[in-house]
PDB file of N, CA and C in Angstrom:
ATOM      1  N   UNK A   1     -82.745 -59.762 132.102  1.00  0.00           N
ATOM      2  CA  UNK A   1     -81.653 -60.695 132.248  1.00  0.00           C
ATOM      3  C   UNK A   1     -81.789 -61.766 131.169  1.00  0.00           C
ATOM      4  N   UNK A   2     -80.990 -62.127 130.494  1.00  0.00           N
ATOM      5  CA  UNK A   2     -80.897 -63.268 129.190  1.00  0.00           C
ATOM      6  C   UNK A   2     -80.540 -64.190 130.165  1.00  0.00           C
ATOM      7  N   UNK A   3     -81.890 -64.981 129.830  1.00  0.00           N
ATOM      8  CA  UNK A   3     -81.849 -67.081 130.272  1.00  0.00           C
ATOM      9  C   UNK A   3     -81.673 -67.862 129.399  1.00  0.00           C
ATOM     10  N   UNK A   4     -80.775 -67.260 128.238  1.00  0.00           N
ATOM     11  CA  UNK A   4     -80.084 -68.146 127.180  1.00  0.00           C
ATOM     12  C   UNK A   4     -80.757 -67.882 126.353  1.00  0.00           C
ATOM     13  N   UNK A   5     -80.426 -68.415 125.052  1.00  0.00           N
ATOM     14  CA  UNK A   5     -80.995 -68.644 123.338  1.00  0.00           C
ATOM     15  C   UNK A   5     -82.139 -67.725 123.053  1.00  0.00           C
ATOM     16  N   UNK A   6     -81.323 -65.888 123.163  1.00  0.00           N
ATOM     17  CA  UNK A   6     -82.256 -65.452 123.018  1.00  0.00           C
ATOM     18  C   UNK A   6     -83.310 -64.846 123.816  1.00  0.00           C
ATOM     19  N   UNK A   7     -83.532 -65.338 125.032  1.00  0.00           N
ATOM     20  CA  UNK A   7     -84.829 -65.269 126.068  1.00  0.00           C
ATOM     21  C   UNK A   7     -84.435 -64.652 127.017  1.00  0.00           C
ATOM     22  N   UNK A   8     -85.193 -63.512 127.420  1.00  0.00           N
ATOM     23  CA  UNK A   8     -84.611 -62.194 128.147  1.00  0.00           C
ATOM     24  C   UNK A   8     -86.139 -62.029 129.352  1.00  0.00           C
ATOM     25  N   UNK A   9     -85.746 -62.236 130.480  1.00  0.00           N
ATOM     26  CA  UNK A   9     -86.547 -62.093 131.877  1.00  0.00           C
ATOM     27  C   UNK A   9     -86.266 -60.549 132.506  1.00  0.00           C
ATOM     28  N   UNK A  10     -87.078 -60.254 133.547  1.00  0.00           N
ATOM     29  CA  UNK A  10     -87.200 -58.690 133.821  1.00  0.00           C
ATOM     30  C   UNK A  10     -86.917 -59.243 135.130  1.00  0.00           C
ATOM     31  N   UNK A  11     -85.624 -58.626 135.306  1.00  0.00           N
ATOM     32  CA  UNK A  11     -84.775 -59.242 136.176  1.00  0.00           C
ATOM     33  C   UNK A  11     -85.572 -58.514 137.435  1.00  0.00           C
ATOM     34  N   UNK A  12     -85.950 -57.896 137.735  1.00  0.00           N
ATOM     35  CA  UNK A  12     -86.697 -57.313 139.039  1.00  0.00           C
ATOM     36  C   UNK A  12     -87.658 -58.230 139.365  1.00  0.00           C
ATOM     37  N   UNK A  13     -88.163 -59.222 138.416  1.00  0.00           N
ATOM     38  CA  UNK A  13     -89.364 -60.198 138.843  1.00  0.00           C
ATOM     39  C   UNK A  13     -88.638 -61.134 139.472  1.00  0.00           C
ATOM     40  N   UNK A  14     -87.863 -61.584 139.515  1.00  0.00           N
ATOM     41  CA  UNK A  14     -87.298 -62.579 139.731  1.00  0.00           C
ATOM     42  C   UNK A  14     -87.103 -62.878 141.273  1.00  0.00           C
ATOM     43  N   UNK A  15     -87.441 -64.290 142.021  1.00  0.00           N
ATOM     44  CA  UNK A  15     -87.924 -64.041 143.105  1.00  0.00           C
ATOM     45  C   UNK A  15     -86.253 -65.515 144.004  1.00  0.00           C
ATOM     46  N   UNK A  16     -85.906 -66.425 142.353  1.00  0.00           N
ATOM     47  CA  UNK A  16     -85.265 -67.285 142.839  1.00  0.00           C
ATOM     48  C   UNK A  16     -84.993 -68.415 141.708  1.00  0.00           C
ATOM     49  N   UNK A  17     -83.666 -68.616 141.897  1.00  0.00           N
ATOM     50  CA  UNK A  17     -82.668 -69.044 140.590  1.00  0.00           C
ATOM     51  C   UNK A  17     -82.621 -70.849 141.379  1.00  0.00           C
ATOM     52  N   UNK A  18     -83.109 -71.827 140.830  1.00  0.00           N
ATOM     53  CA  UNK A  18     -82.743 -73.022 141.761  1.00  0.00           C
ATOM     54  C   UNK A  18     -82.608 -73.955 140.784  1.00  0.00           C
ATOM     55  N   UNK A  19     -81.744 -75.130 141.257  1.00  0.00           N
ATOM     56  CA  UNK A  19     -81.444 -76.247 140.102  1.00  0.00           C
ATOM     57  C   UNK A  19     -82.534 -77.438 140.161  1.00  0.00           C
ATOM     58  N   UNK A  20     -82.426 -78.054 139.233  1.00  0.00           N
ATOM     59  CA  UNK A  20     -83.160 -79.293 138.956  1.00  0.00           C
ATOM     60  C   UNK A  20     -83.052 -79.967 139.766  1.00  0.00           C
ATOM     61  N   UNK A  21     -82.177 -80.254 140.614  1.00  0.00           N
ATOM     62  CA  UNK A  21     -81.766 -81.712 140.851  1.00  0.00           C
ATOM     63  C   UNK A  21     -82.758 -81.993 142.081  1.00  0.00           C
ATOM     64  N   UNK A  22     -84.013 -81.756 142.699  1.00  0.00           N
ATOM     65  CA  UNK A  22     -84.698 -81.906 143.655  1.00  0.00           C
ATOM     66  C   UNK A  22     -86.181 -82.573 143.506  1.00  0.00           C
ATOM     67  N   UNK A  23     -86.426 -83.115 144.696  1.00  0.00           N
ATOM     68  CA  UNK A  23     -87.523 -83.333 144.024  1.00  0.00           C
ATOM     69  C   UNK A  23     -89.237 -82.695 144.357  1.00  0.00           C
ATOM     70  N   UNK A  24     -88.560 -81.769 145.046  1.00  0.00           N
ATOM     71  CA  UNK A  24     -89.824 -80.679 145.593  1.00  0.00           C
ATOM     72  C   UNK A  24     -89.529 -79.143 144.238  1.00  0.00           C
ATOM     73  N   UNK A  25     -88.717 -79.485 143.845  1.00  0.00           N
ATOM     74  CA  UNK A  25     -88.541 -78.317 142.324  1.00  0.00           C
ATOM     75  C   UNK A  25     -89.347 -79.021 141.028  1.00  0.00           C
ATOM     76  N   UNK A  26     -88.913 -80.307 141.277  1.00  0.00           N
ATOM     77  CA  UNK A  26     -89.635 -81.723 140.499  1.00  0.00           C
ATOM     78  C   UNK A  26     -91.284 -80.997 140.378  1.00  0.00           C
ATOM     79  N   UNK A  27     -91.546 -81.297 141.830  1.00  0.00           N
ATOM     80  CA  UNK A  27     -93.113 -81.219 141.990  1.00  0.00           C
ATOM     81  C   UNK A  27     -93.544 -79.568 141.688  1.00  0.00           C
ATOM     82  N   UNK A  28     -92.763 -78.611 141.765  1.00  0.00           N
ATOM     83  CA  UNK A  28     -93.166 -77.394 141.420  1.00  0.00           C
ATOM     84  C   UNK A  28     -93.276 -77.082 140.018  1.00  0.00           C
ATOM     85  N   UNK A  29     -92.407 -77.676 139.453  1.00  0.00           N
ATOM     86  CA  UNK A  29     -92.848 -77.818 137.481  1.00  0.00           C
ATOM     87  C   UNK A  29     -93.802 -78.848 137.000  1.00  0.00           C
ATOM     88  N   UNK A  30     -94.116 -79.549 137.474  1.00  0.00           N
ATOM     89  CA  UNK A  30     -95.586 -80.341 137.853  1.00  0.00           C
ATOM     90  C   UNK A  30     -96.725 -79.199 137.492  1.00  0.00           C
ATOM     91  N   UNK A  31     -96.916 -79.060 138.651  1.00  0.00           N
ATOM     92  CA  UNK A  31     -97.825 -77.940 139.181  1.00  0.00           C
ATOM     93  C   UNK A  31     -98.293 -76.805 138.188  1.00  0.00           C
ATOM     94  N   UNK A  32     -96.676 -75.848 138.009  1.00  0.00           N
ATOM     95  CA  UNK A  32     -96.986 -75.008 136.711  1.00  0.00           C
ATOM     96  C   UNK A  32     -97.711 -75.343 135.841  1.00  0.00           C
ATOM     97  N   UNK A  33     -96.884 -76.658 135.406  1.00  0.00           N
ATOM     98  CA  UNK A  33     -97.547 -77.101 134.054  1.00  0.00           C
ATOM     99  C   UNK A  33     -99.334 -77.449 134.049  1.00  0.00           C
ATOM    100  N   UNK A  34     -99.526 -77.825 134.803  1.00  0.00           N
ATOM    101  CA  UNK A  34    -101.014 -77.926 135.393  1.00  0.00           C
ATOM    102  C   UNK A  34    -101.865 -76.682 135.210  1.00  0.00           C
ATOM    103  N   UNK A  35    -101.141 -75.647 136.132  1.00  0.00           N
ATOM    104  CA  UNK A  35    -101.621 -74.057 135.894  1.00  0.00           C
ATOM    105  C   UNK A  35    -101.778 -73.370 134.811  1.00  0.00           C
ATOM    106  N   UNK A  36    -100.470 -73.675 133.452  1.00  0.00           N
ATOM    107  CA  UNK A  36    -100.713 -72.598 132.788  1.00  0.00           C
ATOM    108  C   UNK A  36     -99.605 -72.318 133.236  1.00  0.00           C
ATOM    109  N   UNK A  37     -98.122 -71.917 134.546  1.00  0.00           N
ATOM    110  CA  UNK A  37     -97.184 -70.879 134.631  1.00  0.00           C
ATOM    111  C   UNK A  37     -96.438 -71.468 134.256  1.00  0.00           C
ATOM    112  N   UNK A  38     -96.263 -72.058 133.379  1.00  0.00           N
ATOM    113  CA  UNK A  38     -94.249 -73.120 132.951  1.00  0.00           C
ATOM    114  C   UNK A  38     -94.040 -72.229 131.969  1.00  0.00           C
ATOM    115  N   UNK A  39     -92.885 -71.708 131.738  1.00  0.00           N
ATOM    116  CA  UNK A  39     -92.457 -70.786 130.339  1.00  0.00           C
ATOM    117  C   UNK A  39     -91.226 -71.860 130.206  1.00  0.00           C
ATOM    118  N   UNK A  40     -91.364 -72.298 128.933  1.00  0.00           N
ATOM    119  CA  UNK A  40     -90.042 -73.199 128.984  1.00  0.00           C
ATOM    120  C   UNK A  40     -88.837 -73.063 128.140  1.00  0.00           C
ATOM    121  N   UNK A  41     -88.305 -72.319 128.497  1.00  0.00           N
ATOM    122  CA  UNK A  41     -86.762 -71.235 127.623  1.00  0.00           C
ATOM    123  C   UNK A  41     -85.865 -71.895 127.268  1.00  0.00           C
ATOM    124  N   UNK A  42     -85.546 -73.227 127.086  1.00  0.00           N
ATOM    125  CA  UNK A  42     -84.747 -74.318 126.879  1.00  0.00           C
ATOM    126  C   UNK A  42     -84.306 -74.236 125.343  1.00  0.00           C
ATOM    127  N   UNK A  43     -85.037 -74.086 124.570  1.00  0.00           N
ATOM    128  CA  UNK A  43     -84.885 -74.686 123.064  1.00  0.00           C
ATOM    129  C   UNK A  43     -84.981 -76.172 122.701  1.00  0.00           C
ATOM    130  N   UNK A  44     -85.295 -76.807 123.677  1.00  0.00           N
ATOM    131  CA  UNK A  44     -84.930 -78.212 123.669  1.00  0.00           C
ATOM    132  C   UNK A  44     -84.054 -79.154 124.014  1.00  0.00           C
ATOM    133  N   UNK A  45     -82.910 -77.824 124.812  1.00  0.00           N
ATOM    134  CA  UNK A  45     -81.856 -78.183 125.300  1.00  0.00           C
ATOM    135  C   UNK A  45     -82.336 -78.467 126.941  1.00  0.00           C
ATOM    136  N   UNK A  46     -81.221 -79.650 127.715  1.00  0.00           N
ATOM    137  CA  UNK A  46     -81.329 -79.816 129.062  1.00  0.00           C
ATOM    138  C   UNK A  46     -82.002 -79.313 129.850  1.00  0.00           C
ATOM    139  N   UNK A  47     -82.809 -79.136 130.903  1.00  0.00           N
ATOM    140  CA  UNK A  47     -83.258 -77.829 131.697  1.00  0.00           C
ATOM    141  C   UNK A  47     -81.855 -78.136 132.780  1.00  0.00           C
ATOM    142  N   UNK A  48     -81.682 -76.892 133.161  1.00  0.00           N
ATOM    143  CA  UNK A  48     -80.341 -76.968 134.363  1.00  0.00           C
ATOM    144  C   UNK A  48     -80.958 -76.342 135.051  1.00  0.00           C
ATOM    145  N   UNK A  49     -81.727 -75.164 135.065  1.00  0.00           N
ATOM    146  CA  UNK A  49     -82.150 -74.117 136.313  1.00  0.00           C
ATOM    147  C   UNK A  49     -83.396 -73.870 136.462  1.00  0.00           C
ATOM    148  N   UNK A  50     -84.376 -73.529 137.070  1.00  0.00           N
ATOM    149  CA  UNK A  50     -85.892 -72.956 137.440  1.00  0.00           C
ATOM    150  C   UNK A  50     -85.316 -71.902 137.953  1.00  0.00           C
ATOM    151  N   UNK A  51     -86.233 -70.766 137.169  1.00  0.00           N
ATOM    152  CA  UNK A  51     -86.304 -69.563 137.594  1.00  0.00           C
ATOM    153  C   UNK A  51     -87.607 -69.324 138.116  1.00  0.00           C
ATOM    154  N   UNK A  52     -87.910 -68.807 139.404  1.00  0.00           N
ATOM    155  CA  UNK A  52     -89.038 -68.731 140.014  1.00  0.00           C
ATOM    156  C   UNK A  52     -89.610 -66.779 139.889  1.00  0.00           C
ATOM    157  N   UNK A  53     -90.576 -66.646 139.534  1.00  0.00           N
ATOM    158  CA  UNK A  53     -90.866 -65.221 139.569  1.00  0.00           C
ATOM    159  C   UNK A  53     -91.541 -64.748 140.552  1.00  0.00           C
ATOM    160  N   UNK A  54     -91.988 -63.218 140.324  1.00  0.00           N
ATOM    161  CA  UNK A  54     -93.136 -63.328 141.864  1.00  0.00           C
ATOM    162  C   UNK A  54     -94.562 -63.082 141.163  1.00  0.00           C
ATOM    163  N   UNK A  55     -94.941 -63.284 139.921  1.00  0.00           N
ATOM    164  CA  UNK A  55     -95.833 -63.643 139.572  1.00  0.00           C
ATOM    165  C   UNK A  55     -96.334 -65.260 139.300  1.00  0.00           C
ATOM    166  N   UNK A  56     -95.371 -66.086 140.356  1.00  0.00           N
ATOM    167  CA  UNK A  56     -95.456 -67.114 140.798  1.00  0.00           C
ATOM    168  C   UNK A  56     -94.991 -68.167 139.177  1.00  0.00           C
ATOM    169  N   UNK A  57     -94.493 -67.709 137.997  1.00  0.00           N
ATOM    170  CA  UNK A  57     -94.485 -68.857 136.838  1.00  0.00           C
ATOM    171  C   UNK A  57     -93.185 -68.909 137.176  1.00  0.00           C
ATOM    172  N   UNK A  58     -92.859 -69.850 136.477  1.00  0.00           N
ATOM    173  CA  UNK A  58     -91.367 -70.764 136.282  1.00  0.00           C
ATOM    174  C   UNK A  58     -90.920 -70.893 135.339  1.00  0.00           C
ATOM    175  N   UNK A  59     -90.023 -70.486 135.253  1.00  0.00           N
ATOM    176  CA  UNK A  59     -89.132 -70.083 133.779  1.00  0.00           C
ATOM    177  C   UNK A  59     -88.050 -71.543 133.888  1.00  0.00           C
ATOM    178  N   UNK A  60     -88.390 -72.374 133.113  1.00  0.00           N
ATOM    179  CA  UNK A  60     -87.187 -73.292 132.769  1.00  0.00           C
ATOM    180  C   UNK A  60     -85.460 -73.267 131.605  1.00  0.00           C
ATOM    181  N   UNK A  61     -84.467 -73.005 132.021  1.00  0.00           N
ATOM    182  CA  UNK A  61     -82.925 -72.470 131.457  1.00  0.00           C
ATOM    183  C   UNK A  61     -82.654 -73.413 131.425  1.00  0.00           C
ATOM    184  N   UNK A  62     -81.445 -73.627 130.761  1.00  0.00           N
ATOM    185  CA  UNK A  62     -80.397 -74.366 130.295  1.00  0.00           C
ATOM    186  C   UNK A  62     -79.515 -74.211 130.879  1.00  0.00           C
ATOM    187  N   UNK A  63     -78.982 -73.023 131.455  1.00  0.00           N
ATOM    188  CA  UNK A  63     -78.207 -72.474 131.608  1.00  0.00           C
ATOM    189  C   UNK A  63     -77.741 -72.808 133.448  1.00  0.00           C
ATOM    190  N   UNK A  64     -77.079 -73.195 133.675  1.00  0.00           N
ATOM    191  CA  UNK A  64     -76.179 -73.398 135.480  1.00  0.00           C
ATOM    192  C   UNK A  64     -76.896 -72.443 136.060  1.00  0.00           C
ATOM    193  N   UNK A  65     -77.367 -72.586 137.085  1.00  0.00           N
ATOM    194  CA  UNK A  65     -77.824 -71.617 138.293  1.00  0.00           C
ATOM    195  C   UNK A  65     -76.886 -70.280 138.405  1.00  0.00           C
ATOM    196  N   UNK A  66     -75.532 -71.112 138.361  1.00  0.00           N
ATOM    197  CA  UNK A  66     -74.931 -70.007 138.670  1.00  0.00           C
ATOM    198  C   UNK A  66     -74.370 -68.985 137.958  1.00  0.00           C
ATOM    199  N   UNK A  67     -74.590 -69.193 136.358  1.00  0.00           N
ATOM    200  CA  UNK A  67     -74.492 -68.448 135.739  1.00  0.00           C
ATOM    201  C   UNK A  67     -75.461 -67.207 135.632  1.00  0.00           C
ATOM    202  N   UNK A  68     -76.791 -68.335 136.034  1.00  0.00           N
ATOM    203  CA  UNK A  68     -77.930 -67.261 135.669  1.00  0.00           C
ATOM    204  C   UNK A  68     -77.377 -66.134 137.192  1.00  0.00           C
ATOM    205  N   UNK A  69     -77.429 -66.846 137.898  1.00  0.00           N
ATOM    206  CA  UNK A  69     -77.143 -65.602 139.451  1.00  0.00           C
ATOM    207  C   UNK A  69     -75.842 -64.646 139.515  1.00  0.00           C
ATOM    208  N   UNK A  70     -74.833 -64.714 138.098  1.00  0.00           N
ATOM    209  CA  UNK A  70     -73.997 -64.095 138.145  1.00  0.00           C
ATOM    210  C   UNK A  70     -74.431 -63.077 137.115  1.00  0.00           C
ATOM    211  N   UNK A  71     -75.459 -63.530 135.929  1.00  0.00           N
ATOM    212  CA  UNK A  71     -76.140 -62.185 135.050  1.00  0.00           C
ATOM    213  C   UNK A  71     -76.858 -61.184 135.923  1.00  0.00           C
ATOM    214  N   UNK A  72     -77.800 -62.109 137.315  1.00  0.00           N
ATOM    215  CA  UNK A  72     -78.740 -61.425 138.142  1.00  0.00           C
ATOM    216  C   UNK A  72     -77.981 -60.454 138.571  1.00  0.00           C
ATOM    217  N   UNK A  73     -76.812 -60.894 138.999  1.00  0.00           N
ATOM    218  CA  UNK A  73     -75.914 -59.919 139.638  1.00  0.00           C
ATOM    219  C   UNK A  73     -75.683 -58.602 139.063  1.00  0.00           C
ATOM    220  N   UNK A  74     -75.324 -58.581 137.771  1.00  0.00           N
ATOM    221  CA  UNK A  74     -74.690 -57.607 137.093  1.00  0.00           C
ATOM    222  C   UNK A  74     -75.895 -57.128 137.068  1.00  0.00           C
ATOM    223  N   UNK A  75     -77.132 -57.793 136.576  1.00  0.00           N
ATOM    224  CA  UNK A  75     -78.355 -56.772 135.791  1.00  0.00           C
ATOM    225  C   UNK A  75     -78.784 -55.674 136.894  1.00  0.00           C
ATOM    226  N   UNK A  76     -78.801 -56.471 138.185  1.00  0.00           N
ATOM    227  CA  UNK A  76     -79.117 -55.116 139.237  1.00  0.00           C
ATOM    228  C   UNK A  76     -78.182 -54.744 139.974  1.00  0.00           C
ATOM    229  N   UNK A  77     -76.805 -54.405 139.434  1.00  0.00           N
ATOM    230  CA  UNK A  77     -75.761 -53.553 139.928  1.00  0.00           C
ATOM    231  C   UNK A  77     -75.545 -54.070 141.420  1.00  0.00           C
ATOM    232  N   UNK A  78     -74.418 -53.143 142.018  1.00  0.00           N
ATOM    233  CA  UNK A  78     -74.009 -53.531 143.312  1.00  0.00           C
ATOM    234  C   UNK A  78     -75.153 -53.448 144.126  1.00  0.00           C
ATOM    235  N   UNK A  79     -75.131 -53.963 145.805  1.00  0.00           N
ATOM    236  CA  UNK A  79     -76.033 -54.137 146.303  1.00  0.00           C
ATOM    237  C   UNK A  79     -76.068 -52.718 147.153  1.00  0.00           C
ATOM    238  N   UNK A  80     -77.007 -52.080 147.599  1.00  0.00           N
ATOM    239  CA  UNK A  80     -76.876 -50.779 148.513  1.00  0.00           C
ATOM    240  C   UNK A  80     -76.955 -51.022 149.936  1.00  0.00           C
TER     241      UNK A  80
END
């Protein structure tokens, strides 16, 4: 799945698409960054979304939540 400028995620990892605006998402990019798991896909632009994986890192976008959850959509086809 492309998380903008370029930067392409394996959309099967993907565990959860959530916005900035919180402050327990706050404290979870904290944390990463502490760990080692922050991948930060921005370019330098805004962060708008955390992408959460299930190898537990955090992918930081630019890009609206809901855009990213409308690529998620397409990348793994209809639902069965």
């Amino acid at each position: 799945m492309n998380v903008g400028h370029g930067n392409v995620v394996v959309a099967e990892q993907i565990v959860a698409i959530v916005a900035l605006d919180s402050l327990p998402v706050k404290r979870l990019i904290e944390n990463a960054k502490r760990s080692t798991k922050l991948i930060d896909a921005t370019n330098g632009r805004r962060t708008r979304a955390v992408i959460v994986t299930e190898s537990d890192h955090l992918i930081l976008s630019s890009l609206e939540p809901a855009t990213l959850a409308q690529r998620l959509a397409s990348d793994r086809g209809p639902a069965e």
